[in-house]
C-alpha atoms as a PDB file:
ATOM      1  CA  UNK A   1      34.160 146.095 156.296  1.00  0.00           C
ATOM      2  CA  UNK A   2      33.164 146.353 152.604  1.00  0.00           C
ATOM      3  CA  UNK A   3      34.276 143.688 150.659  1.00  0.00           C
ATOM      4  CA  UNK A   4      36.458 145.672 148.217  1.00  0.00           C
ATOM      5  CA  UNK A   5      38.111 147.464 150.413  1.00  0.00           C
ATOM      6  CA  UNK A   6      39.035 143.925 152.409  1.00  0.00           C
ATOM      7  CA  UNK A   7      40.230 142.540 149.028  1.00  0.00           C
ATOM      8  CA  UNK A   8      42.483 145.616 148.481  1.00  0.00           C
ATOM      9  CA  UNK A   9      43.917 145.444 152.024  1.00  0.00           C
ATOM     10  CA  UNK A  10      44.628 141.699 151.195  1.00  0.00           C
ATOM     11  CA  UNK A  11      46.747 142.322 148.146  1.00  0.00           C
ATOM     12  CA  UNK A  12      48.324 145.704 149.761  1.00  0.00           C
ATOM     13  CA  UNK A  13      50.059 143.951 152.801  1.00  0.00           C
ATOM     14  CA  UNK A  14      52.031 141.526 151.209  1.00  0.00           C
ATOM     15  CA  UNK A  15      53.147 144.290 148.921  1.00  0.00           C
ATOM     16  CA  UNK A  16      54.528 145.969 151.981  1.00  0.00           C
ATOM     17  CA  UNK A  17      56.775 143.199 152.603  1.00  0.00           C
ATOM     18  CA  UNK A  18      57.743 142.100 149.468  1.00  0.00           C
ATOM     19  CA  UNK A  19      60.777 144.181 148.929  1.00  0.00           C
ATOM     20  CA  UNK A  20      62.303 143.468 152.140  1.00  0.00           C
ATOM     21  CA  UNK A  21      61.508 139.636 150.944  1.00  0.00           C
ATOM     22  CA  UNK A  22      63.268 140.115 147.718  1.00  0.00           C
ATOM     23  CA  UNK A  23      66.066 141.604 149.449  1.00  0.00           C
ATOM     24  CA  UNK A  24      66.163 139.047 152.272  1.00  0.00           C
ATOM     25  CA  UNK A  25      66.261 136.466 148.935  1.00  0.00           C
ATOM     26  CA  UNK A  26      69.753 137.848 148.323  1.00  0.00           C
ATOM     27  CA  UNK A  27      71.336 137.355 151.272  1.00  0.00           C
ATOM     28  CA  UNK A  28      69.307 133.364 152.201  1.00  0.00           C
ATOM     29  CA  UNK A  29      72.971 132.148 152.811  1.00  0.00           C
ATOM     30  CA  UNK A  30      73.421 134.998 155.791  1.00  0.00           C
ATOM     31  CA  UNK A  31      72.949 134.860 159.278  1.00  0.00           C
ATOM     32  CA  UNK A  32      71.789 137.926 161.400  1.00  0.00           C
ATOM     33  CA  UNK A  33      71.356 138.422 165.101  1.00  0.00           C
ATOM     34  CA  UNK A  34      68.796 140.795 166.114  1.00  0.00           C
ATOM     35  CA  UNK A  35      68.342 141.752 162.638  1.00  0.00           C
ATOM     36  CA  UNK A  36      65.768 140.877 160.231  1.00  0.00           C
ATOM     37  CA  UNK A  37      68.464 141.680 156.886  1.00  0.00           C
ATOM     38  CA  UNK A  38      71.528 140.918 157.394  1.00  0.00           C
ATOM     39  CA  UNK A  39      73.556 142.703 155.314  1.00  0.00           C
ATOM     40  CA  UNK A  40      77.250 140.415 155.381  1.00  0.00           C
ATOM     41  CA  UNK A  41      77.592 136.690 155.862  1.00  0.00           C
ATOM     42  CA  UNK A  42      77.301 137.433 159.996  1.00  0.00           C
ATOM     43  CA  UNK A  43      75.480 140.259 161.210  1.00  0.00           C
ATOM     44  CA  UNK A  44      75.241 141.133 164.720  1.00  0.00           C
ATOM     45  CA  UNK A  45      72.926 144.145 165.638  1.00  0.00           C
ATOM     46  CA  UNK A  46      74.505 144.753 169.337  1.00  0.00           C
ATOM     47  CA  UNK A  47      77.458 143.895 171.541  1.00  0.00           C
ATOM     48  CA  UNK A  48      79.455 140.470 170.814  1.00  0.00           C
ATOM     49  CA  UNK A  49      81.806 138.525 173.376  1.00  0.00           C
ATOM     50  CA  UNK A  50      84.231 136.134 171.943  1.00  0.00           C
ATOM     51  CA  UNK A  51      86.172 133.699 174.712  1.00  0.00           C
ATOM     52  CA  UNK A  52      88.804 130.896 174.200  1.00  0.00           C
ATOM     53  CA  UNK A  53      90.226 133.151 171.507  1.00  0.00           C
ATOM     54  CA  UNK A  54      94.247 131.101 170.684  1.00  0.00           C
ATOM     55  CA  UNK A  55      97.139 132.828 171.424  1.00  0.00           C
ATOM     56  CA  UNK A  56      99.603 133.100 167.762  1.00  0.00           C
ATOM     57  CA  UNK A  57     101.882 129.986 167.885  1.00  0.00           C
ATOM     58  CA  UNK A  58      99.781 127.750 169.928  1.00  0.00           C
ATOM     59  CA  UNK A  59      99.885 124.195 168.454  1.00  0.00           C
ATOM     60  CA  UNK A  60      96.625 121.902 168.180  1.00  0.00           C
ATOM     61  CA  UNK A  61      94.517 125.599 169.154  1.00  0.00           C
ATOM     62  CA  UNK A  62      92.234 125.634 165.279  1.00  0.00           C
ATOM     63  CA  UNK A  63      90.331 123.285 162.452  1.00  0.00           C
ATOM     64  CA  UNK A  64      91.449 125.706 159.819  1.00  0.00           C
ATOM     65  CA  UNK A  65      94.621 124.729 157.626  1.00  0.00           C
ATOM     66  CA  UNK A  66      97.121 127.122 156.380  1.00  0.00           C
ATOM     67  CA  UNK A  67      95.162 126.577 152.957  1.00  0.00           C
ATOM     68  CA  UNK A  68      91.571 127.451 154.474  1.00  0.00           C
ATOM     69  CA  UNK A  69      90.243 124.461 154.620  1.00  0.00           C
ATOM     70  CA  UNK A  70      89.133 121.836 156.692  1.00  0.00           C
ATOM     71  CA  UNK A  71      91.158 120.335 159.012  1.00  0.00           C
ATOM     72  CA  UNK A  72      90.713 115.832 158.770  1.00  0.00           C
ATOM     73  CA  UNK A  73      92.277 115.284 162.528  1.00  0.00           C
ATOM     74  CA  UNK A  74      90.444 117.473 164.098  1.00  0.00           C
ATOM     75  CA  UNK A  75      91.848 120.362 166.228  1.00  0.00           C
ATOM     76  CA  UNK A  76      95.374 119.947 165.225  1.00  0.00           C
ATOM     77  CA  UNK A  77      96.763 122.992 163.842  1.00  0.00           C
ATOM     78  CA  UNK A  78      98.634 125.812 164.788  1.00  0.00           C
ATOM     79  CA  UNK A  79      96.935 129.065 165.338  1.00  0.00           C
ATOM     80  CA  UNK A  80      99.641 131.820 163.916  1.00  0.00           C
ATOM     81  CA  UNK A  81      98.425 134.935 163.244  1.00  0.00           C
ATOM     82  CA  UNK A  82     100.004 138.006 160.955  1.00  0.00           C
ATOM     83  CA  UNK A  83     101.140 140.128 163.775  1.00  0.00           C
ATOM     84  CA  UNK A  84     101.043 143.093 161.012  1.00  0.00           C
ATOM     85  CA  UNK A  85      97.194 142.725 160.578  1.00  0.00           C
ATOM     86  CA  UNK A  86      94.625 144.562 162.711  1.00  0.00           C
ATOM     87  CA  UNK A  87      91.187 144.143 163.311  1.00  0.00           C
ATOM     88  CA  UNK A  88      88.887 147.793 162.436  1.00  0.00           C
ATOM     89  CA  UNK A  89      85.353 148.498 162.098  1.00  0.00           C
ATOM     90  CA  UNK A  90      83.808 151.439 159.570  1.00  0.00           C
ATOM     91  CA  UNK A  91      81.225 153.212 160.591  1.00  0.00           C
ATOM     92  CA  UNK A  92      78.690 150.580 160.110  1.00  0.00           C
ATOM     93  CA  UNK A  93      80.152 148.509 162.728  1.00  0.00           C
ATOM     94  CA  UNK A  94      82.011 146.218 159.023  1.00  0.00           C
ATOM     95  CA  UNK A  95      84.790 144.393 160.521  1.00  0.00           C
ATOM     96  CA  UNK A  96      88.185 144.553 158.139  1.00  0.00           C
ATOM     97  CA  UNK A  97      91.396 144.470 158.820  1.00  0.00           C
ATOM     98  CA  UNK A  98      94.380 147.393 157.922  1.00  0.00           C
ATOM     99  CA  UNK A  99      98.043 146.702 158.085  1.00  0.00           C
ATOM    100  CA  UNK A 100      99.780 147.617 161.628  1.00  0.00           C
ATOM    101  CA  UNK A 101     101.349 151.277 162.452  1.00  0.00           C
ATOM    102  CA  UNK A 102     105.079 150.485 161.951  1.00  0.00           C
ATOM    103  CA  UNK A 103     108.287 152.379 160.575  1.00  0.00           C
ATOM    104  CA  UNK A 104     107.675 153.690 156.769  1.00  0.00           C
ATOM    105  CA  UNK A 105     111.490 152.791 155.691  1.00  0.00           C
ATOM    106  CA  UNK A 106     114.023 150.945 157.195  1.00  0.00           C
ATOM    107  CA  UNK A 107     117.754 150.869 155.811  1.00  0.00           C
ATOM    108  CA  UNK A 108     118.625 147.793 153.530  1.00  0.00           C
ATOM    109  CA  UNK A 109     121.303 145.848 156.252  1.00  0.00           C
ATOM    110  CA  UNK A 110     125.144 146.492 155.067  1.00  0.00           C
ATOM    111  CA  UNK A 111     126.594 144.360 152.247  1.00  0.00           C
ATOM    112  CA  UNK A 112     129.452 144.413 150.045  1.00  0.00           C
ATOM    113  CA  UNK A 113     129.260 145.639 146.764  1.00  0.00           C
ATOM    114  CA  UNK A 114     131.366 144.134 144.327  1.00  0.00           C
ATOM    115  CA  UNK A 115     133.719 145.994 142.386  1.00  0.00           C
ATOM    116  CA  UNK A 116     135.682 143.464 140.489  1.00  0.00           C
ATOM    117  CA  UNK A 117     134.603 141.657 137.322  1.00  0.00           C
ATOM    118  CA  UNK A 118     135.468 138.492 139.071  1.00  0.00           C
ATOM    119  CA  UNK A 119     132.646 138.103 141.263  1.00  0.00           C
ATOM    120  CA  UNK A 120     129.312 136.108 141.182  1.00  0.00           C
ATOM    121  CA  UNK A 121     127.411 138.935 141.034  1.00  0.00           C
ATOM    122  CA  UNK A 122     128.849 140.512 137.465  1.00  0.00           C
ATOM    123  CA  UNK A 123     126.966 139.404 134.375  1.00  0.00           C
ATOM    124  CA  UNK A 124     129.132 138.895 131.200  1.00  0.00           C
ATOM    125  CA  UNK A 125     126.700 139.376 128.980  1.00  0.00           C
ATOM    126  CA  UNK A 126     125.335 142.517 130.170  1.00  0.00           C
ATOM    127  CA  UNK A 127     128.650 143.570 131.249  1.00  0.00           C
ATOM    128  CA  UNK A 128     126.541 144.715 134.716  1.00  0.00           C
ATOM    129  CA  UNK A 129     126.936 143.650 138.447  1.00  0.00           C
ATOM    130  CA  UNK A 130     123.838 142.324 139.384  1.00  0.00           C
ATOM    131  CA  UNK A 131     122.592 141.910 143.394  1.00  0.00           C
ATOM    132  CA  UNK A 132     118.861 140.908 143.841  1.00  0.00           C
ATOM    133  CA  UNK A 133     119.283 142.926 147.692  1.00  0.00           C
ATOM    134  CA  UNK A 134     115.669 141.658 148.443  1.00  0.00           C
ATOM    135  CA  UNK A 135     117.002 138.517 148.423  1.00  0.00           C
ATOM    136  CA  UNK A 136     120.061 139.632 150.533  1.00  0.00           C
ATOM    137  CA  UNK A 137     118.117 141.275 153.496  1.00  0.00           C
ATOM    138  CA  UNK A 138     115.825 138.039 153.670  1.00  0.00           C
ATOM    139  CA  UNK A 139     118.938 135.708 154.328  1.00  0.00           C
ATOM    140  CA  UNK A 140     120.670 138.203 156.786  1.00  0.00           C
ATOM    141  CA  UNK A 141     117.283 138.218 158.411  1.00  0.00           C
ATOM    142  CA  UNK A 142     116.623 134.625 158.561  1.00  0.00           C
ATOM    143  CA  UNK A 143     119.965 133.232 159.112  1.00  0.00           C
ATOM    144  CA  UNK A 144     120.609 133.419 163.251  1.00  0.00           C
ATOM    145  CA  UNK A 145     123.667 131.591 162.800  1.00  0.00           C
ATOM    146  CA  UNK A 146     125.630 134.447 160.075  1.00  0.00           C
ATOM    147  CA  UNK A 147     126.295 130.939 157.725  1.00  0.00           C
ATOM    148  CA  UNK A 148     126.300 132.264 154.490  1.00  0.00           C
ATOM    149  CA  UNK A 149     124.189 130.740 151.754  1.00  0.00           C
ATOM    150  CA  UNK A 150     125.491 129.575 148.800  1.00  0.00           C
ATOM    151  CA  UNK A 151     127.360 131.972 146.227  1.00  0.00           C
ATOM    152  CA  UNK A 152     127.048 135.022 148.833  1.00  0.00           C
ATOM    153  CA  UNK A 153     129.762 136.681 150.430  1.00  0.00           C
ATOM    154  CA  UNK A 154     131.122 134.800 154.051  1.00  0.00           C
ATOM    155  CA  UNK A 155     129.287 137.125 157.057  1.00  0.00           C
ATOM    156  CA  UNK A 156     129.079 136.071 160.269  1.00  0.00           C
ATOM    157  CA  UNK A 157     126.947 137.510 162.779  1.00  0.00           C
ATOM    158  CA  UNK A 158     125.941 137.390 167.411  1.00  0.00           C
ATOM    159  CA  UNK A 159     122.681 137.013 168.013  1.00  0.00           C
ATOM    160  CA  UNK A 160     121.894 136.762 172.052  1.00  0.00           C
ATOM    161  CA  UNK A 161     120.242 133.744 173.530  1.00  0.00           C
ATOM    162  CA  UNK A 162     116.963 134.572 174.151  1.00  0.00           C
ATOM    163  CA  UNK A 163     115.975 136.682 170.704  1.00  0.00           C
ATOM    164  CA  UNK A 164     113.701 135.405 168.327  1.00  0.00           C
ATOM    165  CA  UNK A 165     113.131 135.997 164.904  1.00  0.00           C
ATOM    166  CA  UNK A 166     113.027 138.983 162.805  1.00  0.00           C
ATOM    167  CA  UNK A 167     110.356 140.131 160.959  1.00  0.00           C
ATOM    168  CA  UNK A 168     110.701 140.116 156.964  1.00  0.00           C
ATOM    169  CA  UNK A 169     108.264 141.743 154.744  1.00  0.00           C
ATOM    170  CA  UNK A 170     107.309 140.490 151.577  1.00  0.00           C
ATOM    171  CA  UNK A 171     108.944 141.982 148.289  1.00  0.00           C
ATOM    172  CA  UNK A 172     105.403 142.444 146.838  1.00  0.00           C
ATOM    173  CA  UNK A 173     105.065 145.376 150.022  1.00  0.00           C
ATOM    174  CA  UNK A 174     108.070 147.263 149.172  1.00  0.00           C
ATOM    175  CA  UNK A 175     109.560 149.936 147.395  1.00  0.00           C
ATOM    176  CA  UNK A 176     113.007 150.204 146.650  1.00  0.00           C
ATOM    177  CA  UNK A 177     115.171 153.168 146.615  1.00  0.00           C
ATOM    178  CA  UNK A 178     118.736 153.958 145.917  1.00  0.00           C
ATOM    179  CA  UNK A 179     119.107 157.516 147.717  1.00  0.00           C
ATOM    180  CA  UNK A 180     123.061 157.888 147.436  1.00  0.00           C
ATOM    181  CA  UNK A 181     125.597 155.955 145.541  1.00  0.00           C
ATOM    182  CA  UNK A 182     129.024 157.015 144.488  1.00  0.00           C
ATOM    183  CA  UNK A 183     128.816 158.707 140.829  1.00  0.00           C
ATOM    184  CA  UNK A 184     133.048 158.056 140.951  1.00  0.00           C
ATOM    185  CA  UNK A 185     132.863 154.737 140.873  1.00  0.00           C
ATOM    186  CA  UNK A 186     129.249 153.402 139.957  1.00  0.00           C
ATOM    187  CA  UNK A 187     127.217 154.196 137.092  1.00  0.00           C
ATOM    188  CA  UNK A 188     124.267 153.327 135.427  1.00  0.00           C
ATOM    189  CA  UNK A 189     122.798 152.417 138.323  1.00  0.00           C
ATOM    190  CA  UNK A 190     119.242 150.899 139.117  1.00  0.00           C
ATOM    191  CA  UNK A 191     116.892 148.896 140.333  1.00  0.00           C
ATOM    192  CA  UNK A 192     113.681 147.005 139.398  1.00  0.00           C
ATOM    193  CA  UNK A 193     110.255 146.141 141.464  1.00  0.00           C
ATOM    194  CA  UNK A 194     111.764 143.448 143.045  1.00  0.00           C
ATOM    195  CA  UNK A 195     114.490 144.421 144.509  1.00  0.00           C
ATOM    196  CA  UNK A 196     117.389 144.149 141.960  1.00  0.00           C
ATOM    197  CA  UNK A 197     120.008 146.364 141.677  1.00  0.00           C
ATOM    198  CA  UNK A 198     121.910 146.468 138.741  1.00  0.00           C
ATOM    199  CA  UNK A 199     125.350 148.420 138.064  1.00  0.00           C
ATOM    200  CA  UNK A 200     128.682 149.072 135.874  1.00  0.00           C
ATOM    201  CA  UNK A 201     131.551 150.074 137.077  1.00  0.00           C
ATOM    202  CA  UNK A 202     133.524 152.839 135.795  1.00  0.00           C
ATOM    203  CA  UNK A 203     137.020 151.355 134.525  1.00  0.00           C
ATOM    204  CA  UNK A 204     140.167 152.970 136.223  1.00  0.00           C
ATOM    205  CA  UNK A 205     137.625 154.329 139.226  1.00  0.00           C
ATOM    206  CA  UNK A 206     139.536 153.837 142.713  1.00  0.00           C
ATOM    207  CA  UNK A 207     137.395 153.202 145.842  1.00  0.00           C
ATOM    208  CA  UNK A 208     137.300 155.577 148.744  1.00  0.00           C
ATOM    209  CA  UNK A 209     135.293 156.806 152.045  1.00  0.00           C
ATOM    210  CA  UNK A 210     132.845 157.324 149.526  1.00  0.00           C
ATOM    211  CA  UNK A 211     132.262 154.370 147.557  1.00  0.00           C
ATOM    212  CA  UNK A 212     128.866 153.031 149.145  1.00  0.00           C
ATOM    213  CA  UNK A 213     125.496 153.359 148.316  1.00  0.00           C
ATOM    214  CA  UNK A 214     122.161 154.134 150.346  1.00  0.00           C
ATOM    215  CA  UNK A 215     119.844 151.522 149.934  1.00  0.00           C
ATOM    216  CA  UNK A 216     116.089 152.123 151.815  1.00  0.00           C
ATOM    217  CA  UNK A 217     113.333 150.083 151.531  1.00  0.00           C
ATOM    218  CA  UNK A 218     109.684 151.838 151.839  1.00  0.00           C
ATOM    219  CA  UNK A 219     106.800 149.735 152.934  1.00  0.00           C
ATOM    220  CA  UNK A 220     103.936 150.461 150.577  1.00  0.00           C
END
């Protein structure tokens, strides 16, 4: 072979690889199966089988800490997962996760609004009744027992033997609306990102069938 031509060959083939080297560079703290790039921390270029996977709520089942990290005695925490998170792939086979089909709304649970400017909830200052109701559904929803909590109106509530808990969503995933309220006997009436409603009452208004208000909460 003539001699230039074998010197050009030399410094052509490692040109040939050196972008997928540079690119390989990017990614040294990646492992890849079947793949000479891998393009995310793991990449698997086929079919992958997982076994021993924990069941949510099993104790001593992980390593991992609430926190993230590293677990000092070993296998000895609790595996619970978000039951509103699911697992999805793009088209590129990227495994995410997307929040769980469930209802859009769901009706803030019943509570009584006060009327009188000698309850807990009415703010002298601002001359306004004030109920954080975010606050409200995460106590009926986490109290099995109906004991109320401190400053809250007495409610009692039957729960059967074998339920367990209910889900509450976090106020950072919801919207808040007020779709109906009683123009007679409430004005000024609102309510802020986190759940706070806010409201005068009009003086000399009676209460009737009427006096309520609609309260839904839309999951984001």
């Amino acid at each position: 072979m003539n001699h230039r031509i074998s010197k050009l060959l030399a410094l052509a083939i490692p040109a040939l690889f050196l972008p997928v080297a540079l690119h390989a560079q990017s990614r040294q703290d990646a492992v890849g199966v079947g793949v000479r790039v891998p393009t995310e921390d793991l990449h698997v270029k086929g079919r992958v089988r997982v076994e021993s996977l924990p069941k949510t709520g099993t104790a001593t089942s992980v390593y991992t800490k609430p926190d993230g990290s590293l677990s000092a005695g070993g296998r000895d925490q609790t595996f619970d997962a978000d039951a509103h998170r699911v697992i999805q792939a793009d088209a590129n086979g990227v495994i995410g996760y997307s929040m769980a089909v469930k209802p859009l709304f769901f009706h803030m649970p019943c509570i009584v609004l006060p009327l009188e400017t000698t309850s807990n909830y009415y703010n002298n200052t601002s001359g306004m009744f004030e109920i954080n109701l975010y606050d409200r559904y995460v106590e009926q929803f986490t109290n099995p027992t109906g004991t109320p909590t401190p400053g809250s109106a007495a409610a009692t509530r039957a729960v059967s033997p074998s339920a367990g808990a209910l889900p509450v969503e976090q106020a950072a995933d919801l919207e808040f609306y007020i779709t109906y309220y009683d123009s007679n006997v409430f004005k000024d009436v609102s309510i802020n990102n986190s759940g706070v409603l806010k409201y005068r009452v009009i003086a000399g208004s009676e209460a009737t069938e009427y006096t309520f208000m609609d309260v839904i909460f839309k999951l984001k």
